[in-house]
PDB file of N, CA and C in Angstrom:
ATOM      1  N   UNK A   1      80.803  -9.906  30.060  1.00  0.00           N
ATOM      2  CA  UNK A   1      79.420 -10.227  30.324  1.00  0.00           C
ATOM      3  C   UNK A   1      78.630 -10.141  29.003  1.00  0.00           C
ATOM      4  N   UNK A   2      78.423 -11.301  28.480  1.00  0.00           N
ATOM      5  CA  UNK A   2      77.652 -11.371  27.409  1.00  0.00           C
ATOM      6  C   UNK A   2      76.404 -10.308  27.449  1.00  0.00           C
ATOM      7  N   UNK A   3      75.364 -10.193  28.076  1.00  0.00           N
ATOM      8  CA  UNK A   3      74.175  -9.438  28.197  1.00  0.00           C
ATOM      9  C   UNK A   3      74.449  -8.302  28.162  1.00  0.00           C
ATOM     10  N   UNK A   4      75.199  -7.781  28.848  1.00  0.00           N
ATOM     11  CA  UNK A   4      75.746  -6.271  28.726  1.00  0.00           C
ATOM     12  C   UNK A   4      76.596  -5.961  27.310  1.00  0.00           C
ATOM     13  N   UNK A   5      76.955  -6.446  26.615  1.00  0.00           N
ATOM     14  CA  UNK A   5      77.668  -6.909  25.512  1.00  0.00           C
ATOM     15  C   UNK A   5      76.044  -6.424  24.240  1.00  0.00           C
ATOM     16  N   UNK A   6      75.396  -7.475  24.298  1.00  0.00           N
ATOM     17  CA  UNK A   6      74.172  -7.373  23.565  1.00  0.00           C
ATOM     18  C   UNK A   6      72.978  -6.208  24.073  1.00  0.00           C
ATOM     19  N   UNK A   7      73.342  -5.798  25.444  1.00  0.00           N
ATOM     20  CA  UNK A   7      72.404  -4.842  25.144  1.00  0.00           C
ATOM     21  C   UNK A   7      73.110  -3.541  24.987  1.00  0.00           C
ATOM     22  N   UNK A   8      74.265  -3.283  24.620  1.00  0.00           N
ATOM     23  CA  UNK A   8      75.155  -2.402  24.129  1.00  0.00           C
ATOM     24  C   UNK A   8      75.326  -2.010  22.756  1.00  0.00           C
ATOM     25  N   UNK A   9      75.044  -3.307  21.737  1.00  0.00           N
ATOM     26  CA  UNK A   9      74.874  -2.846  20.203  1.00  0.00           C
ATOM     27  C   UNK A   9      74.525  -1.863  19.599  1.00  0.00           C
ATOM     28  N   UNK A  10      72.932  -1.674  20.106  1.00  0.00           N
ATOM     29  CA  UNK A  10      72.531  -0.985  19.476  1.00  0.00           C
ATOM     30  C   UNK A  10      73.202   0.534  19.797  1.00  0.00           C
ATOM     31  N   UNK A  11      74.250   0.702  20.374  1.00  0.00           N
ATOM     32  CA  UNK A  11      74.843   1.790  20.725  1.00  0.00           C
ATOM     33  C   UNK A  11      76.155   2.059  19.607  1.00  0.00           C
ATOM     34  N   UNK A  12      76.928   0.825  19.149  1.00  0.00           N
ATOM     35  CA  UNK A  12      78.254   1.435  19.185  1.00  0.00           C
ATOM     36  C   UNK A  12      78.311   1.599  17.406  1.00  0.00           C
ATOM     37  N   UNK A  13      78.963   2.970  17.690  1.00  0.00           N
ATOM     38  CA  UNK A  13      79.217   3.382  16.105  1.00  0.00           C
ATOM     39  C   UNK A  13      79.292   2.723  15.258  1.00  0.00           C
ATOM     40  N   UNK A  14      78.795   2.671  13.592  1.00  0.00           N
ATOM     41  CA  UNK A  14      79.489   1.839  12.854  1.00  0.00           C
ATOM     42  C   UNK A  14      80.856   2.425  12.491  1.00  0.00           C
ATOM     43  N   UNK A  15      81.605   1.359  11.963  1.00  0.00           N
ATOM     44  CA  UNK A  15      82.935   1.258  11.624  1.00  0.00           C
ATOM     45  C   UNK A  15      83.737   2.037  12.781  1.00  0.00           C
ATOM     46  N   UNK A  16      83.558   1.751  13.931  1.00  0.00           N
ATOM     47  CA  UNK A  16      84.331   2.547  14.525  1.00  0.00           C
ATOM     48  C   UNK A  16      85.819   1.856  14.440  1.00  0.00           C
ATOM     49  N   UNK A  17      86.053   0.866  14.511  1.00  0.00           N
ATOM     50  CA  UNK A  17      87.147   0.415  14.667  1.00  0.00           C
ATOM     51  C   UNK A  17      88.422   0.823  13.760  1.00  0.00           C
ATOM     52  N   UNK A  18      87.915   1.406  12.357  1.00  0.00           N
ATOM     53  CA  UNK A  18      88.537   2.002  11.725  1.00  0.00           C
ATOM     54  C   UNK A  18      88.675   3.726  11.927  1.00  0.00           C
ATOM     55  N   UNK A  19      88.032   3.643  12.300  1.00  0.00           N
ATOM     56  CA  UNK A  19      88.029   6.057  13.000  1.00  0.00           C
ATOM     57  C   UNK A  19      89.306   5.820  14.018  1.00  0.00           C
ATOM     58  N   UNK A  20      90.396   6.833  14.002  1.00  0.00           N
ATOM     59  CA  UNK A  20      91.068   6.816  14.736  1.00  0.00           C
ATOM     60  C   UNK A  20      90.907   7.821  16.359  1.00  0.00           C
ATOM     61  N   UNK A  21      90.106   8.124  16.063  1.00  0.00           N
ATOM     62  CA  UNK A  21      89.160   8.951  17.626  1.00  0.00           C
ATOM     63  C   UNK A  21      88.946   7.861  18.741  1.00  0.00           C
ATOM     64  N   UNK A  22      88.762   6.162  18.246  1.00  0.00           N
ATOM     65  CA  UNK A  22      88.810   5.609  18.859  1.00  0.00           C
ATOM     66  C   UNK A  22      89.420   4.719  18.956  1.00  0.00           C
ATOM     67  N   UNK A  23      90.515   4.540  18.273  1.00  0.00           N
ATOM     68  CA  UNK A  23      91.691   3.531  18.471  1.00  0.00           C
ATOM     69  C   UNK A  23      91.954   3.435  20.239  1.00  0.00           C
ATOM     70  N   UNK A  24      92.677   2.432  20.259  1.00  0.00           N
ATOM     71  CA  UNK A  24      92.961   1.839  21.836  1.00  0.00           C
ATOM     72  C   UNK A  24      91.501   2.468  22.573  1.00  0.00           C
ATOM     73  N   UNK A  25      90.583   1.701  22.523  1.00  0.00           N
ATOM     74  CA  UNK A  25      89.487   2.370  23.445  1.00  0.00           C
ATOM     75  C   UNK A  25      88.895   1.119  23.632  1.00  0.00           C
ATOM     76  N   UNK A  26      88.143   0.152  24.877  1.00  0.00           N
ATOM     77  CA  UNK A  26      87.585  -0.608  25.056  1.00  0.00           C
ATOM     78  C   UNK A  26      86.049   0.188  24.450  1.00  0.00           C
ATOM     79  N   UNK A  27      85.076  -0.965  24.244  1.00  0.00           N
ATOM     80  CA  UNK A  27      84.114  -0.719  23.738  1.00  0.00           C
ATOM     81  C   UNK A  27      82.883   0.329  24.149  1.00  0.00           C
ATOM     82  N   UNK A  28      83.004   0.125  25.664  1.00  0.00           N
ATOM     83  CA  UNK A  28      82.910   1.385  26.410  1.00  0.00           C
ATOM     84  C   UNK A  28      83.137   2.951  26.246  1.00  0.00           C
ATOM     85  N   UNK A  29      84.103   2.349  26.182  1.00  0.00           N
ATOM     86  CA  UNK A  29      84.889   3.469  26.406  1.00  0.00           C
ATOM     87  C   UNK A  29      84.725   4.494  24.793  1.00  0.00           C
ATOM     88  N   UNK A  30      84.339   3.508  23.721  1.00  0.00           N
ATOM     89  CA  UNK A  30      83.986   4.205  22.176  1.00  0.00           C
ATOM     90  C   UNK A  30      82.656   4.424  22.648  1.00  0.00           C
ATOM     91  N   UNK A  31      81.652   3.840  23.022  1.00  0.00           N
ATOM     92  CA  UNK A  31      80.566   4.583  23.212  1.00  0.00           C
ATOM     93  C   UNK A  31      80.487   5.624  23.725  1.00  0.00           C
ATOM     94  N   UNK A  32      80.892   5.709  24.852  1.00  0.00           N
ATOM     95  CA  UNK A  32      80.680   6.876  25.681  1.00  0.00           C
ATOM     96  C   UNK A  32      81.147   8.234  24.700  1.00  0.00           C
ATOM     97  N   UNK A  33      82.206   8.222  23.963  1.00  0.00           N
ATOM     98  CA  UNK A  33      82.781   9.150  23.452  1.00  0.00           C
ATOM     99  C   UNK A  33      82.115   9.506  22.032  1.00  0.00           C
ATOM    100  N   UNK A  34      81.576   8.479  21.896  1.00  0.00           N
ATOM    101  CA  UNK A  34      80.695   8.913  20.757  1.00  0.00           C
ATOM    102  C   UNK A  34      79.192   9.479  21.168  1.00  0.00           C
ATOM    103  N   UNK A  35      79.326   9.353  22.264  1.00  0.00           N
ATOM    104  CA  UNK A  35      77.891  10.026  22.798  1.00  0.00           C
ATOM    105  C   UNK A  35      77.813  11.438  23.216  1.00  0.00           C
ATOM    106  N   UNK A  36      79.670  11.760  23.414  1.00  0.00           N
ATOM    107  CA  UNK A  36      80.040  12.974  24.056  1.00  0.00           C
ATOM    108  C   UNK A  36      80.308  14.185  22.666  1.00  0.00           C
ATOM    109  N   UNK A  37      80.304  13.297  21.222  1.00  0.00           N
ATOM    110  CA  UNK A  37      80.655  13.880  20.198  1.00  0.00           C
ATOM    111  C   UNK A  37      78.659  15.008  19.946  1.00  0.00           C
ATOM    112  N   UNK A  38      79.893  16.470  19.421  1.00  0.00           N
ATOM    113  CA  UNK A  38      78.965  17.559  18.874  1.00  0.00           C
ATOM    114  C   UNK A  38      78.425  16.579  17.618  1.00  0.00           C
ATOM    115  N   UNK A  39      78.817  16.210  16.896  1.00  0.00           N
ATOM    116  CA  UNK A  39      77.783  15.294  15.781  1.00  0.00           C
ATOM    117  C   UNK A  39      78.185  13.655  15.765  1.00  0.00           C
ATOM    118  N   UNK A  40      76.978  12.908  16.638  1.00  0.00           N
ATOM    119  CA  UNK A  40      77.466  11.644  17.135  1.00  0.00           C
ATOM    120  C   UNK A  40      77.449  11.024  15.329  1.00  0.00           C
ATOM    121  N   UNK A  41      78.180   9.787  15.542  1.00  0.00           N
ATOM    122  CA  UNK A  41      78.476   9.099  14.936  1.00  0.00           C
ATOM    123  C   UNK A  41      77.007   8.003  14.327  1.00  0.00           C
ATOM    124  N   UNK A  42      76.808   7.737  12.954  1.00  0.00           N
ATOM    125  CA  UNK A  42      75.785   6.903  13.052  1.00  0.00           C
ATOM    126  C   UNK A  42      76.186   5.264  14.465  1.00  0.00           C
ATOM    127  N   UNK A  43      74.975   4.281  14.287  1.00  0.00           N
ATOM    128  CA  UNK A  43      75.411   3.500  15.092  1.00  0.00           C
ATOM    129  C   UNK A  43      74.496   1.990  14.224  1.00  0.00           C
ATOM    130  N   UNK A  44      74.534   1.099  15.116  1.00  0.00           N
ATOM    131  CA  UNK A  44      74.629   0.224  14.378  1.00  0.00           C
ATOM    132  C   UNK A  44      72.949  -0.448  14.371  1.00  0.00           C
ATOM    133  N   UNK A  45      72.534  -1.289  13.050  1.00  0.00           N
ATOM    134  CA  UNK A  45      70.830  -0.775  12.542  1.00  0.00           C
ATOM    135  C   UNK A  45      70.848  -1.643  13.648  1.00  0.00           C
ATOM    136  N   UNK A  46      68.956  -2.274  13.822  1.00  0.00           N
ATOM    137  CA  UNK A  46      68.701  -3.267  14.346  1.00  0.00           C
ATOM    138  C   UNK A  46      69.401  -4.915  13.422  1.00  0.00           C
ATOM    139  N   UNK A  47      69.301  -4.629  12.050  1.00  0.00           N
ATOM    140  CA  UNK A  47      69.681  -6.097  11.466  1.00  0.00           C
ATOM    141  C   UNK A  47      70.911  -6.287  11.801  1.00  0.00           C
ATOM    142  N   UNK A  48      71.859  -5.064  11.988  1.00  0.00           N
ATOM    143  CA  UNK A  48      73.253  -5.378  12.198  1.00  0.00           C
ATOM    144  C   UNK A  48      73.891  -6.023  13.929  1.00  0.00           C
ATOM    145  N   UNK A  49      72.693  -5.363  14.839  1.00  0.00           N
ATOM    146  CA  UNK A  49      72.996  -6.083  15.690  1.00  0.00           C
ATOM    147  C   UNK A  49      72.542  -7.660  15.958  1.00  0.00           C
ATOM    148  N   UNK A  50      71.195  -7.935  14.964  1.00  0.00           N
ATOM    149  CA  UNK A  50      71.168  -9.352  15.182  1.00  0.00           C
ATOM    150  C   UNK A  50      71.998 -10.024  14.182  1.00  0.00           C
ATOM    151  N   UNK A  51      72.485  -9.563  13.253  1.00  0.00           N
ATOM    152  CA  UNK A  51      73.806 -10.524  12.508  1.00  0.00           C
ATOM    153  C   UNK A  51      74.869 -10.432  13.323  1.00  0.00           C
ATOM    154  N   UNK A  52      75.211  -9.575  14.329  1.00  0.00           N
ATOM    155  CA  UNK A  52      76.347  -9.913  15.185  1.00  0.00           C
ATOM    156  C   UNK A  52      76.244 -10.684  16.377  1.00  0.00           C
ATOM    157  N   UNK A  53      74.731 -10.795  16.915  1.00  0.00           N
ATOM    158  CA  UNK A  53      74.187 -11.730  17.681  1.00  0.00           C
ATOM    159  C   UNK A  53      74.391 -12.967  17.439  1.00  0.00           C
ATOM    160  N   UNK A  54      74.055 -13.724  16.218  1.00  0.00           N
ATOM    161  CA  UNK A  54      73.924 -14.488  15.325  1.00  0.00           C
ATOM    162  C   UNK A  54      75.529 -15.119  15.310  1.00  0.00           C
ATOM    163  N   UNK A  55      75.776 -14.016  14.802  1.00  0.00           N
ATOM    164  CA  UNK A  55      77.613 -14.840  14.830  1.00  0.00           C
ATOM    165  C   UNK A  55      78.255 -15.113  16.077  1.00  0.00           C
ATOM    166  N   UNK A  56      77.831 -14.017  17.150  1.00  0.00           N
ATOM    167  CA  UNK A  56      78.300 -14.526  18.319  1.00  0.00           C
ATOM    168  C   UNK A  56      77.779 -15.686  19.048  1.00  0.00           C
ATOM    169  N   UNK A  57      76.314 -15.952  19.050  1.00  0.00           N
ATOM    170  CA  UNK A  57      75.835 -17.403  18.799  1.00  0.00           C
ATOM    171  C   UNK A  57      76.307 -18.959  18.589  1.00  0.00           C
ATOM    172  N   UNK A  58      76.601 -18.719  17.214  1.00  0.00           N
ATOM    173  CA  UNK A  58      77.409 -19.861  16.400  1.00  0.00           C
ATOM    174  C   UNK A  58      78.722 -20.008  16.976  1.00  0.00           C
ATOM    175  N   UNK A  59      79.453 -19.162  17.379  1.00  0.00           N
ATOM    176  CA  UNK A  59      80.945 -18.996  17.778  1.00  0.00           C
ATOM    177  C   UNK A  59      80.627 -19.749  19.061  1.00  0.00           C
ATOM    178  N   UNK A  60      79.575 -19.394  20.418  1.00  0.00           N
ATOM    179  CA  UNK A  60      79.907 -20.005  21.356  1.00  0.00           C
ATOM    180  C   UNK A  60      79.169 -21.261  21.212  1.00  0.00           C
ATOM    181  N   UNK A  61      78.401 -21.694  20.474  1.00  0.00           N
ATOM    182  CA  UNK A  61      77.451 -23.072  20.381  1.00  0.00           C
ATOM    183  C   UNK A  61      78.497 -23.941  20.033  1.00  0.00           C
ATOM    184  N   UNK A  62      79.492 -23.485  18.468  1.00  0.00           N
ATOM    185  CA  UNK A  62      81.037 -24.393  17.907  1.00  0.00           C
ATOM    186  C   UNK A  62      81.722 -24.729  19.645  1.00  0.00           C
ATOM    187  N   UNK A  63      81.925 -23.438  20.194  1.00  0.00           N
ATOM    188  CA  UNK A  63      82.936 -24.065  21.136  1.00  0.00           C
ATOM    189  C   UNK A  63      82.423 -25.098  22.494  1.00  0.00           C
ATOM    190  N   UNK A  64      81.073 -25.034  22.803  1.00  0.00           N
ATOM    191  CA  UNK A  64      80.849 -25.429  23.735  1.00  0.00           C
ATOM    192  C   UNK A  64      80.541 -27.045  23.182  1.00  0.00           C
ATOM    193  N   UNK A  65      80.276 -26.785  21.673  1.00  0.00           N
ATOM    194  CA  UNK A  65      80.002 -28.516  21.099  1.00  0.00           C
ATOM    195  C   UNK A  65      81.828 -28.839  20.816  1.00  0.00           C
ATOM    196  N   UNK A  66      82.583 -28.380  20.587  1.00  0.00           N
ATOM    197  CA  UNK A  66      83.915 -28.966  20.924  1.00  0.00           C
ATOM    198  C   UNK A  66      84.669 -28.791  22.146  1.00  0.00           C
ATOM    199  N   UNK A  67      83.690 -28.453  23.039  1.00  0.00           N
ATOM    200  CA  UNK A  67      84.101 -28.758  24.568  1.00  0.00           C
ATOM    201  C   UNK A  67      85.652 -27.623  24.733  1.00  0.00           C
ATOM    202  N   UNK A  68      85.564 -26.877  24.667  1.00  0.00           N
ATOM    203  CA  UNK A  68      86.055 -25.708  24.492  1.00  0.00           C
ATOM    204  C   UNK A  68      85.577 -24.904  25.630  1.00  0.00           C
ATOM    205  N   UNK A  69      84.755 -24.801  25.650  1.00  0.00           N
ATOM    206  CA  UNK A  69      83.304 -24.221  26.928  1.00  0.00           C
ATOM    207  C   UNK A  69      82.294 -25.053  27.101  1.00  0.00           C
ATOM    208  N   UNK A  70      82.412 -24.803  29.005  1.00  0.00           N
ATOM    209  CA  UNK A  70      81.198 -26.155  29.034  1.00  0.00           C
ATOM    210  C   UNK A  70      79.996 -25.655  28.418  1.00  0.00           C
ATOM    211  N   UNK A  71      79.393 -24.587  28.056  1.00  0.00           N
ATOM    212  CA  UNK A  71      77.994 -24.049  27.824  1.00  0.00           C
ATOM    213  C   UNK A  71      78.503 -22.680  26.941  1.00  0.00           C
ATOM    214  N   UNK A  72      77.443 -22.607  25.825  1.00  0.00           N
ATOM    215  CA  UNK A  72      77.413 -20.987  25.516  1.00  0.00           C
ATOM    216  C   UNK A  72      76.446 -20.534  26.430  1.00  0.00           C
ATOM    217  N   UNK A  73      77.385 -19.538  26.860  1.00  0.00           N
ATOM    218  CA  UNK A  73      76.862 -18.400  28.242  1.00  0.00           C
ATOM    219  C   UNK A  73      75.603 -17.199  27.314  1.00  0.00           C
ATOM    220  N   UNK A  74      75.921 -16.721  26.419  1.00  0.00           N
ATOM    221  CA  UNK A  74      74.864 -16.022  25.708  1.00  0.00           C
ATOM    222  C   UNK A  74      73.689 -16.587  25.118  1.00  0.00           C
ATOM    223  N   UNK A  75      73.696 -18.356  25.513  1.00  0.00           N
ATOM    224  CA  UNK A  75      72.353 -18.725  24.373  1.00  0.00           C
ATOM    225  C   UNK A  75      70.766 -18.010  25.294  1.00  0.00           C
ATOM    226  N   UNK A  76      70.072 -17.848  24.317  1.00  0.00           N
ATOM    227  CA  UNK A  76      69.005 -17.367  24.481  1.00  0.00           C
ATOM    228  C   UNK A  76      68.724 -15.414  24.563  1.00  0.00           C
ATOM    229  N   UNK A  77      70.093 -14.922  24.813  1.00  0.00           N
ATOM    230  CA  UNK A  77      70.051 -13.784  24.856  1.00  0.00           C
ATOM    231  C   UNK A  77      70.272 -13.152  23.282  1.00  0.00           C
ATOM    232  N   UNK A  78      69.542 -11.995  23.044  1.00  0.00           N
ATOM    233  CA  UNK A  78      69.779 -11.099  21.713  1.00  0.00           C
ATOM    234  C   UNK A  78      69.601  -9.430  21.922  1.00  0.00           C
ATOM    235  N   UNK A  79      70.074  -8.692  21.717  1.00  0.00           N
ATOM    236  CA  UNK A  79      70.109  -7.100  21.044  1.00  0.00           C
ATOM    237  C   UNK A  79      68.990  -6.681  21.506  1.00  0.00           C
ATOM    238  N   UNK A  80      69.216  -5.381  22.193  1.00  0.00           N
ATOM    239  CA  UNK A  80      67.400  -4.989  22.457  1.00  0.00           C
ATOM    240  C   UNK A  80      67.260  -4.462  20.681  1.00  0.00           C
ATOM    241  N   UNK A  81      65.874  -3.737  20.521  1.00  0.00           N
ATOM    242  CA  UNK A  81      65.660  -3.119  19.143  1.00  0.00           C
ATOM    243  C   UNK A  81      66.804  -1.898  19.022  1.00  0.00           C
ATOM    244  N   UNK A  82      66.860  -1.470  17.749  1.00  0.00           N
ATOM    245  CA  UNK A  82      67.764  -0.368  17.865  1.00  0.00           C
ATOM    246  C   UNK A  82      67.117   1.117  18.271  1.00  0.00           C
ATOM    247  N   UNK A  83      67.782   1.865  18.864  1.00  0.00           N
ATOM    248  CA  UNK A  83      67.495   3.214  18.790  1.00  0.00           C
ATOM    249  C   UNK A  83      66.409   3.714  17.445  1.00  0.00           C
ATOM    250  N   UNK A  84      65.091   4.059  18.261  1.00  0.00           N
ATOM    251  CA  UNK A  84      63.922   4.855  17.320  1.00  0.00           C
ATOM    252  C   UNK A  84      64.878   6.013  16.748  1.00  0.00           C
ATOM    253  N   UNK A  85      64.078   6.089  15.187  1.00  0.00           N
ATOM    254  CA  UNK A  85      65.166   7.058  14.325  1.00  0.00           C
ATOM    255  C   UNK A  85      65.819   6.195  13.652  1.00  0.00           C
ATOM    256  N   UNK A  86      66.048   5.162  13.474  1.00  0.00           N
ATOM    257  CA  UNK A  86      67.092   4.356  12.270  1.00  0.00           C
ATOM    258  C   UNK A  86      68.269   4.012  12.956  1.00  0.00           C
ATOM    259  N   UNK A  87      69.351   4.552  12.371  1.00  0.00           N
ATOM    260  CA  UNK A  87      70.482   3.890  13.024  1.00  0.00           C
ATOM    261  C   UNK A  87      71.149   5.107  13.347  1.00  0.00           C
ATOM    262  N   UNK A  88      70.658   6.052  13.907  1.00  0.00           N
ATOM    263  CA  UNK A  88      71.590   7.015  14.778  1.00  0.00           C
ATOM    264  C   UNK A  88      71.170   6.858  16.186  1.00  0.00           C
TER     265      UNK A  88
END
């Protein structure tokens, strides 16, 4: 679900994908655990979730203009703001 997807950003750690605390973990499933951490993890700014907006954007606009997908399902949707406080 795209929307749930974007309004999730502003949640998930940076670089988590490289921390091995969360290897094999759906994206979920890294949030939550980074929420459960004694010193959470920074997370990701507001610019970083609209550059990932942005790319996810372009990715489904390419496929739905090479008929790949009848429609990008995310157009019009973006990132709420990030978490007040910066990027924790």
């Amino acid at each position: 679900d795209w929307r749930e997807l974007f309004n999730q950003l502003p949640n998930v750690p940076v670089g988590y994908s490289r921390q091995r605390a969360f290897s094999n973990m759906t994206l979920r499933q890294v949030i939550e655990l980074a929420d459960e951490m004694d010193e959470p993890p920074l997370r990701l700014t507001e610019k970083s979730c609209t550059d990932y907006a942005i790319q996810i954007n372009s990715l489904l606009n390419w496929a739905a203009k090479e008929e790949i997908l009848t429609k990008n399902a995310a157009k019009g949707l973006a990132p709420p703001r990030a978490r007040l406080g910066g990027a924790r």
